[in-house]
Protein backbone atom coordinates (compact mmCIF):
# COMPACT_ATOMS: atom_id res chain seq x y z
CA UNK A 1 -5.45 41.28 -17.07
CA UNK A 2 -5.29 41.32 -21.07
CA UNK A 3 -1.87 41.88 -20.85
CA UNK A 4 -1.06 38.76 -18.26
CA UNK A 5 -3.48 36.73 -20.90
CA UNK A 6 -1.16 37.87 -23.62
CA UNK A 7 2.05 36.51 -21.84
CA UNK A 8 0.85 33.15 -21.12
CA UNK A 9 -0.73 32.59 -24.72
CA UNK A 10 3.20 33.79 -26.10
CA UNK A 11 4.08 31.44 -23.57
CA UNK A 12 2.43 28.81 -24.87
CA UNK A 13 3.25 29.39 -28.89
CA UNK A 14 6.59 30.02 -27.68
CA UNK A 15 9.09 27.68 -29.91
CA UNK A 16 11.81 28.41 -27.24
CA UNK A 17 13.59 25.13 -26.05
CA UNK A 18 13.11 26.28 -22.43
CA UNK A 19 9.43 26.71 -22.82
CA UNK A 20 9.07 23.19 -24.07
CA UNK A 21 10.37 21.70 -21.37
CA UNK A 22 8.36 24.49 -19.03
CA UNK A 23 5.04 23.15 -20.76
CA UNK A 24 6.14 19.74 -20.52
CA UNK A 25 6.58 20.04 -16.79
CA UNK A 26 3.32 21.52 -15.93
CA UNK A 27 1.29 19.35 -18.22
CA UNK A 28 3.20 16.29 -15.89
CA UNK A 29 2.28 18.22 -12.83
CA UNK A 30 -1.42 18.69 -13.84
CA UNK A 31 -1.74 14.93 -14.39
CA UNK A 32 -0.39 14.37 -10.94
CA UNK A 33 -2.76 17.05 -9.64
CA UNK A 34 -5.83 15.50 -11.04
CA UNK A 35 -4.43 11.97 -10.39
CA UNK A 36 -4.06 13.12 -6.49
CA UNK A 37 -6.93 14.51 -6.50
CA UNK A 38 -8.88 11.47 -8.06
CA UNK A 39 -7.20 9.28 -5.70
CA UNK A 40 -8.33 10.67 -2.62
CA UNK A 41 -12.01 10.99 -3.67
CA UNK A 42 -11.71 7.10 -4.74
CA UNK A 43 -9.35 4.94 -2.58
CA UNK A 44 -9.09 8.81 0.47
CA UNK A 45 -5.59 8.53 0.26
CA UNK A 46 -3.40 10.95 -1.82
CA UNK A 47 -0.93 8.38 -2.92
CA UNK A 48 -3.03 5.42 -2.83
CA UNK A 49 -0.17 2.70 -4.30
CA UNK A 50 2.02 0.30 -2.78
CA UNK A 51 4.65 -1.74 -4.80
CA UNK A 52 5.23 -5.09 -3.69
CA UNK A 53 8.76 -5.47 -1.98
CA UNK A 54 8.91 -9.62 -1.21
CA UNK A 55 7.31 -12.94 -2.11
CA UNK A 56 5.63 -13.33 0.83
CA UNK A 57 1.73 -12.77 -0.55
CA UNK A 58 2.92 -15.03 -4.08
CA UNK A 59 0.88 -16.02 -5.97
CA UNK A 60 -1.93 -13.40 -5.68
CA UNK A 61 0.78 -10.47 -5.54
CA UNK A 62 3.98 -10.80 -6.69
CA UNK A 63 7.37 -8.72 -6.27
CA UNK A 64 7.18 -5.79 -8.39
CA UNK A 65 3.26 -5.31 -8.15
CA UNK A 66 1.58 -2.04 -7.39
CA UNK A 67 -1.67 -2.24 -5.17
CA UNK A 68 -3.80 0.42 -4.88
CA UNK A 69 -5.15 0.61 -1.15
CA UNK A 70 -8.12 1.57 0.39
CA UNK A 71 -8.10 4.37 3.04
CA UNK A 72 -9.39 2.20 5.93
CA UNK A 73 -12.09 5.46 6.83
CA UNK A 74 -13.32 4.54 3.12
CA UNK A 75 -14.00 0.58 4.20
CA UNK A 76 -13.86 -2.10 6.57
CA UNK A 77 -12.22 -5.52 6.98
CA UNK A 78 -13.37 -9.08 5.90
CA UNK A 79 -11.62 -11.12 7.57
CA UNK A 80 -10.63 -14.76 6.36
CA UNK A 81 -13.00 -16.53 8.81
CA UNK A 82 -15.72 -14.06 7.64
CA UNK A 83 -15.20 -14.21 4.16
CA UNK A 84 -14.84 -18.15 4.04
CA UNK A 85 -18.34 -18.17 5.85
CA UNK A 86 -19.37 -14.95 3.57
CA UNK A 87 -17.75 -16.57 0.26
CA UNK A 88 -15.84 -13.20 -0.12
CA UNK A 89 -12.88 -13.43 -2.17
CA UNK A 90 -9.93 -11.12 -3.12
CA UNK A 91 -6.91 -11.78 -4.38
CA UNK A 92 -7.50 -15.24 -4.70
CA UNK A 93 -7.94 -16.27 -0.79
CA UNK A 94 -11.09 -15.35 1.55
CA UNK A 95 -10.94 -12.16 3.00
CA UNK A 96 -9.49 -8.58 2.88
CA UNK A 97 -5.77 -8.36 2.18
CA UNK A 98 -4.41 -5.36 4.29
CA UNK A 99 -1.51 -2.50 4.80
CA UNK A 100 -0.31 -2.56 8.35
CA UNK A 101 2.58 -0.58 9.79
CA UNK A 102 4.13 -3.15 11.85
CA UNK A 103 3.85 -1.63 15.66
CA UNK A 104 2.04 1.46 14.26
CA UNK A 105 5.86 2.44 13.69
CA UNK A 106 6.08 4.78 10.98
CA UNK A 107 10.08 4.19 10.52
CA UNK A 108 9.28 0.18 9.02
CA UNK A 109 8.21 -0.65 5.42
CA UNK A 110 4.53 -1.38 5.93
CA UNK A 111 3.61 -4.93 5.49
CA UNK A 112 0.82 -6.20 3.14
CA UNK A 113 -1.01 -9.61 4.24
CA UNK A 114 -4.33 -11.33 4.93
CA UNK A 115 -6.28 -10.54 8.08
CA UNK A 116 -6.95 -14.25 8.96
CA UNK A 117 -9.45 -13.59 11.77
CA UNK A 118 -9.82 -11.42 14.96
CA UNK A 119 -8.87 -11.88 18.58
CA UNK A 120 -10.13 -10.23 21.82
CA UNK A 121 -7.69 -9.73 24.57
CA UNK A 122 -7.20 -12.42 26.49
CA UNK A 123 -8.10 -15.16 23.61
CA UNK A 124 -5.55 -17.17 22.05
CA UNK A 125 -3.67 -15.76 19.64
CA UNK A 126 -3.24 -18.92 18.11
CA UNK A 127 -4.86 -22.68 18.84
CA UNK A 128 -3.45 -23.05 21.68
CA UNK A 129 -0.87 -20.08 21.22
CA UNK A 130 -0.55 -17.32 24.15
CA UNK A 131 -3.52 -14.62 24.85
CA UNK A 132 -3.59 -11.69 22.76
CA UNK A 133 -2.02 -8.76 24.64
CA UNK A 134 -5.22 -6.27 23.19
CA UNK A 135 -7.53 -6.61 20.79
CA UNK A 136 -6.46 -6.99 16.77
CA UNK A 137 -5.85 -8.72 13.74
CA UNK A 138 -3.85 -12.08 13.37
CA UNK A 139 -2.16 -11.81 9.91
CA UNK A 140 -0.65 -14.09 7.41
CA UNK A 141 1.15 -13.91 3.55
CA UNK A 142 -0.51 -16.46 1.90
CA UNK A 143 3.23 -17.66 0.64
CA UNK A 144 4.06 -17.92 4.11
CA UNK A 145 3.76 -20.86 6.15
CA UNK A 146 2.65 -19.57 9.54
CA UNK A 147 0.99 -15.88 10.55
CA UNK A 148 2.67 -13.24 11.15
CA UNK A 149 2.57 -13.02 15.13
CA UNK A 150 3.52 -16.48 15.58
CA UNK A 151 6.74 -15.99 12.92
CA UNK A 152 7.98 -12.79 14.98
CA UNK A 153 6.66 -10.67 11.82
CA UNK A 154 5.11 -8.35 14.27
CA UNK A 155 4.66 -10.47 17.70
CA UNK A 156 1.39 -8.91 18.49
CA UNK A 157 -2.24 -8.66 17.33
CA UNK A 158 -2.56 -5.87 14.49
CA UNK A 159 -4.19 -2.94 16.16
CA UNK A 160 -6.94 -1.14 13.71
CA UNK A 161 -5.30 1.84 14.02
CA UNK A 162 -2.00 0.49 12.56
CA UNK A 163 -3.62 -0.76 9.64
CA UNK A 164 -2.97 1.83 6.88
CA UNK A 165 -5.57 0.39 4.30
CA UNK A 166 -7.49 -2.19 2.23
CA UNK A 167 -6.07 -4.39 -0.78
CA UNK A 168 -8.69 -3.32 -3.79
CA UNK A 169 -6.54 -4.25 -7.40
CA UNK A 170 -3.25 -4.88 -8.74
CA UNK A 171 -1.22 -3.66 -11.85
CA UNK A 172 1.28 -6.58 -12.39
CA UNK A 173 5.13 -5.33 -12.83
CA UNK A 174 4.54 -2.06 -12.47
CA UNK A 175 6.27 -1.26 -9.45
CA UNK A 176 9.43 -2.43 -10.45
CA UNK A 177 10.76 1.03 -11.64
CA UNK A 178 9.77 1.98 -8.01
CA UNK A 179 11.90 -0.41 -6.34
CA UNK A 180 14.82 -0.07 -8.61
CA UNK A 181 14.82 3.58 -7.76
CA UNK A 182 14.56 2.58 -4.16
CA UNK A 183 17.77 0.76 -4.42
CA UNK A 184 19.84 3.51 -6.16
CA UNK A 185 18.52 5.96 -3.15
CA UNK A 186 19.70 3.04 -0.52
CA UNK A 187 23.04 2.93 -2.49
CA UNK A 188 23.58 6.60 -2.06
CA UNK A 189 22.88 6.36 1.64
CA UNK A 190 24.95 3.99 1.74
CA UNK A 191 22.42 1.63 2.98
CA UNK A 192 22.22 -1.93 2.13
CA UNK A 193 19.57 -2.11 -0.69
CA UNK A 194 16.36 -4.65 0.29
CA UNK A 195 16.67 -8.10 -0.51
């Protein structure tokens, strides 16, 4: 045991180029560690950040944005309609802002939008829109001009167990390395790179 405690404190006073960059690596890979671990005790997700792909939730989150989410076990939803009756606020706008996979399809970018209010099955989706095929969320970006299931952003009420999380902060411009590396992995694929 004396011995292996020998090897890693050589390690560690080591001026060999190698080692450097060995150190350097690990002490990167502990931060992740604790930052994983952190995350999921706070927000129950292990990679609790989103960066914000389009314009379509301007100008409470704008394109380049990380959000940290919310593990929906961890929370629940305020809905528009609640939180204008409730005074709850985030993000500028009554109510919870929310991750949904659109479908519960895991092969889509998750969207991020409002939960405007909730509908039964049966009710109108919409004032006078069509009934709600099952129960869910009707979503909206607050840039956008109509919600979600009436634009054809996902035609159908958001189920709770396609919503991925809850909205809590933003860091402004920080995801923009994120998406640039996106592109350059979209380019190699030979995929056409996000608008």
């Amino acid at each position: 045991m004396a011995e292996l405690f020998d090897q890693v404190k050589e390690f560690y006073q080591s001026d060999n180029p190698w080692a450097e960059v060995l150190r350097d690596v690990l002490a990167v890979a502990k931060i992740l560690i604790v930052f994983a671990i952190i995350s999921q005790l706070v927000f129950g997700m292990w990679t609790p950040m989103r960066a914000i792909e389009s314009g379509s939730m301007e100008p409470h989150m704008k394109i380049g944005d990380i959000v940290f989410i919310q593990d929906l076990s961890r929370t629940s939803i305020v809905t528009y309609q609640d939180g204008a009756a409730d005074d709850y606020k985030t993000f500028g706008e009554f109510g919870n802002v929310i991750l949904y996979r659109k479908y519960g399809r895991n092969d889509e970018t998750p969207i991020i939008h409002r939960a405007m209010y909730y509908v039964e099955p049966g009710e109108p989706m919409w004032e006078r829109g069509p009934p709600a095929p099952h129960a869910g969320y009707i979503t909206k970006g607050d840039n956008n001009t109509c919600n979600d299931q009436y634009c054809g952003v996902c035609r159908e009420p958001i189920r709770e167990e396609w919503v991925i999380g809850v909205s809590r902060f933003r860091v402004p411009y920080a995801g923009y390395v994120r998406l640039e590396f996106s592109k350059v992995i979209q380019m190699f694929k030979g995929e056409q790179p996000n608008a």
